[in-house]
Protein backbone atom coordinates (compact mmCIF):
# COMPACT_ATOMS: atom_id res chain seq x y z
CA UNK A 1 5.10 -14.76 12.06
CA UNK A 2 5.76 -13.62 8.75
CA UNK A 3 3.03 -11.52 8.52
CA UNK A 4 4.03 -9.48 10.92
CA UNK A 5 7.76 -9.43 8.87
CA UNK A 6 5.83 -8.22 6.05
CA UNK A 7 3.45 -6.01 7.89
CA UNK A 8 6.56 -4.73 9.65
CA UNK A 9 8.54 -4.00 5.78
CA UNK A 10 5.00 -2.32 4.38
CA UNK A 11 5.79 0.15 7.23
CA UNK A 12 8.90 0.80 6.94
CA UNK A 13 8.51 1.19 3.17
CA UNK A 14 5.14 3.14 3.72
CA UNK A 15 7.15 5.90 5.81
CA UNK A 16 10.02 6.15 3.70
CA UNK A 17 8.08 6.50 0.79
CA UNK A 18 6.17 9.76 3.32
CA UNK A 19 9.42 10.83 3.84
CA UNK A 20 10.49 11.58 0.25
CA UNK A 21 7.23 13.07 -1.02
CA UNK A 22 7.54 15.76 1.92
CA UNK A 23 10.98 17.07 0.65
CA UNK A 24 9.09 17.72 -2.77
CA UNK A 25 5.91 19.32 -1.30
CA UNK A 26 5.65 23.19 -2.30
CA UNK A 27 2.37 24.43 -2.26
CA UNK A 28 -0.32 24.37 0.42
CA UNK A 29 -2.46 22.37 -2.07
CA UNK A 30 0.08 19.91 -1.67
CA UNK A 31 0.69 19.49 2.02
CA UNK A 32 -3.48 19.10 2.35
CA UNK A 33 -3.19 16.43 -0.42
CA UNK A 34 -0.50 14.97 1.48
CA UNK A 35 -2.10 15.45 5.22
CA UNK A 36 -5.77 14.17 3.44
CA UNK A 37 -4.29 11.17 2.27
CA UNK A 38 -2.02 10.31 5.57
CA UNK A 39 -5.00 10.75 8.04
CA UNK A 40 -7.70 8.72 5.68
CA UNK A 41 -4.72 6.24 6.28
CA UNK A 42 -4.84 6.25 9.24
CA UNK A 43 -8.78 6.14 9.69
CA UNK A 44 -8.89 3.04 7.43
CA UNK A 45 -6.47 1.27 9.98
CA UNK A 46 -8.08 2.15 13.07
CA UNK A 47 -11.87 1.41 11.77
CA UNK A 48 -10.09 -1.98 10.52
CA UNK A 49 -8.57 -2.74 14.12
CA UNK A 50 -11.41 -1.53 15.93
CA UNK A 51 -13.55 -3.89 13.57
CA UNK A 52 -11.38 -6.34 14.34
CA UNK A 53 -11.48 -6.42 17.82
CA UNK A 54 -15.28 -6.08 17.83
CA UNK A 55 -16.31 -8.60 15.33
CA UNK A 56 -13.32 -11.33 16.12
CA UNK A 57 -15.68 -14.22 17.68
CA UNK A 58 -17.96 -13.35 14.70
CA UNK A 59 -15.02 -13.77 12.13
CA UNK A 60 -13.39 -16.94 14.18
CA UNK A 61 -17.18 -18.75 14.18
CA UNK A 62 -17.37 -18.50 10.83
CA UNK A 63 -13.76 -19.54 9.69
CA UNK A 64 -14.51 -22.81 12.15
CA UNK A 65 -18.08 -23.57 10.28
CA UNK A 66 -16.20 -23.34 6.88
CA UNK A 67 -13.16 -25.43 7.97
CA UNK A 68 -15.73 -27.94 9.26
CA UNK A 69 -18.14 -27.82 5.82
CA UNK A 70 -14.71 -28.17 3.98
CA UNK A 71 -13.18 -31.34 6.45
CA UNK A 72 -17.24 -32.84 5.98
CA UNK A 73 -17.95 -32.43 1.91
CA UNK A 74 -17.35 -35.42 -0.29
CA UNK A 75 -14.40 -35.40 -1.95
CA UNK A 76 -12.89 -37.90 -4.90
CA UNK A 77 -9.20 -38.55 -3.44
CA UNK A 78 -8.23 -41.21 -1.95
CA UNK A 79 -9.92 -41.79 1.47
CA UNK A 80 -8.34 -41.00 4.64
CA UNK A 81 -5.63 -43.42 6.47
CA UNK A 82 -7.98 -45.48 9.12
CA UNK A 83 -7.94 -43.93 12.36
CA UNK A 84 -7.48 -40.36 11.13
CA UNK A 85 -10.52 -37.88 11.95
CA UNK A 86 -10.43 -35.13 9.49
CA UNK A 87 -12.65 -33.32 11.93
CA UNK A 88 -9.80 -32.43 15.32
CA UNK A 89 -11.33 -29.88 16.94
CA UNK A 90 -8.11 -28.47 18.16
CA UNK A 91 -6.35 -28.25 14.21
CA UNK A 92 -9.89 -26.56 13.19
CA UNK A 93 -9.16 -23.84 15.98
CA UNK A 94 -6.01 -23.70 15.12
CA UNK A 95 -6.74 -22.82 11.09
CA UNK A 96 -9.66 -20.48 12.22
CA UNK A 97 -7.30 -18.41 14.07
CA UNK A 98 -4.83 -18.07 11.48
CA UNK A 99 -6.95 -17.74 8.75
CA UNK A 100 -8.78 -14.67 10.75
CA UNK A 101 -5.34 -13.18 11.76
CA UNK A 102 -3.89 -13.08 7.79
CA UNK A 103 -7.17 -11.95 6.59
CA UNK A 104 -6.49 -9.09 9.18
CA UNK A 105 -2.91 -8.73 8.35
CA UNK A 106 -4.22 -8.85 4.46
CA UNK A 107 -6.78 -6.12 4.95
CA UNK A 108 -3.91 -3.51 6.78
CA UNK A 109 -1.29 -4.19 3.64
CA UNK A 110 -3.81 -3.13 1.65
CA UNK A 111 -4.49 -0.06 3.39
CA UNK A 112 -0.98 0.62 3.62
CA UNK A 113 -0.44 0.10 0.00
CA UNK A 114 -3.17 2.39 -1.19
CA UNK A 115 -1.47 5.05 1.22
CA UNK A 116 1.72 3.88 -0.69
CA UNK A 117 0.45 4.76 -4.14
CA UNK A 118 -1.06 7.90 -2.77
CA UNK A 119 2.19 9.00 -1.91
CA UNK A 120 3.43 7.89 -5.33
CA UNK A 121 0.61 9.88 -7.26
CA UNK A 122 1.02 12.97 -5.30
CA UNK A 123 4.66 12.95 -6.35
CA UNK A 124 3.95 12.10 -9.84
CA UNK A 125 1.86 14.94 -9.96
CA UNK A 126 4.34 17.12 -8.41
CA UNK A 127 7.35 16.24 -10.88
CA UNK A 128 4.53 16.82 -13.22
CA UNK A 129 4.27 20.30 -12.34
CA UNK A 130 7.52 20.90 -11.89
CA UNK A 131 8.86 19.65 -15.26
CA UNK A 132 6.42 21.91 -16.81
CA UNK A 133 7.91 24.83 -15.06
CA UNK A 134 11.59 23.66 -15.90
CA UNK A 135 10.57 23.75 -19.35
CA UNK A 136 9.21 26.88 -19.47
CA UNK A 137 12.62 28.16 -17.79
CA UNK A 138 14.56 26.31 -20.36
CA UNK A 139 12.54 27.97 -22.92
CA UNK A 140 12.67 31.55 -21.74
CA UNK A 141 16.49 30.66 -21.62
CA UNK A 142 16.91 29.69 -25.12
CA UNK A 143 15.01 32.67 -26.65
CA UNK A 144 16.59 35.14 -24.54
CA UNK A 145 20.39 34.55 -26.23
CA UNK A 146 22.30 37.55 -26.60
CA UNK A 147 25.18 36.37 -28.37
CA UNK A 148 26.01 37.75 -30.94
CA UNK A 149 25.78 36.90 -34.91
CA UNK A 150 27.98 33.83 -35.38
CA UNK A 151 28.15 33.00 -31.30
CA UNK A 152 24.59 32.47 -31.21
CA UNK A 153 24.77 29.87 -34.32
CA UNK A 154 27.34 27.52 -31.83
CA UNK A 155 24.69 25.18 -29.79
CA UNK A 156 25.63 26.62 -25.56
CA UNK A 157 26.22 24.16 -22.77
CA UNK A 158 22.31 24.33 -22.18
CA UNK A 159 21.01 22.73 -25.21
């Protein structure tokens, strides 16, 4: 259950995060950046559930033959209270399942956080760019003062 809470909060966070790069998109470079990197996104996830689905019986057979391996090796605690089997077939089902589902659940965070930080890059970039241009502005605007003699000496409101 709170997987899906945090699978649910990696969305939410994912599409806020789209929403306030596309207010600082500008050129067409950027919105094919930004469209490239949402629909990979979205290509990871659906390979991921579609592998998921498929190869589930695959994934749960193996979780149960490692639980088992693990509940069989020799281990140096104490032994086990009398009358306790380390190997119930129904808490070995029960730990294959969830171990498959939050390897799942592990595997779409991921892809949502590398969409995240795509997002977060792109916009990086852009602020970037667009501090260069406010410099040049700032600079154009310094050496084009047409004050006169001891008016241009007296710093303006934009230094």
């Amino acid at each position: 259950m709170t997987s899906d809470i945090t699978l649910g909060m990696a969305e939410m966070f994912r599409d806020a995060n789209r929403e306030s790069v596309t207010l600082e998109l500008r050129t067409p470079q950027d919105w094919d950046r930004f469209n490239k990197i949402k629909d990979m996104a979205k290509q990871h996830e659906r390979e991921e559930t579609e592998f998921f689905q498929r190869e589930k019986p695959l994934l749960l057979a193996e979780a149960r033959k490692e639980l088992i391996d693990k509940a069989g090796s020799l281990t140096l605690e104490h032994p086990s209270p009398f009358g306790t089997d380390r190997f119930n077939k129904d808490t070995i089902e029960r730990q294959a399942h969830m171990q498959v589902g939050n390897d799942h659940q592990a595997r779409l965070l991921g892809i949502k956080a590398r969409e995240s930080d795509g997002y977060a890059e792109l916009r990086e970039d852009i602020q970037a760019r667009e501090g260069l241009r406010d410099h040049a502005r700032e600079a154009f605007a310094r050496s084009t003062d047409r004050r006169d003699g001891q008016d241009r000496r007296m710093p303006s409101r934009d230094r």
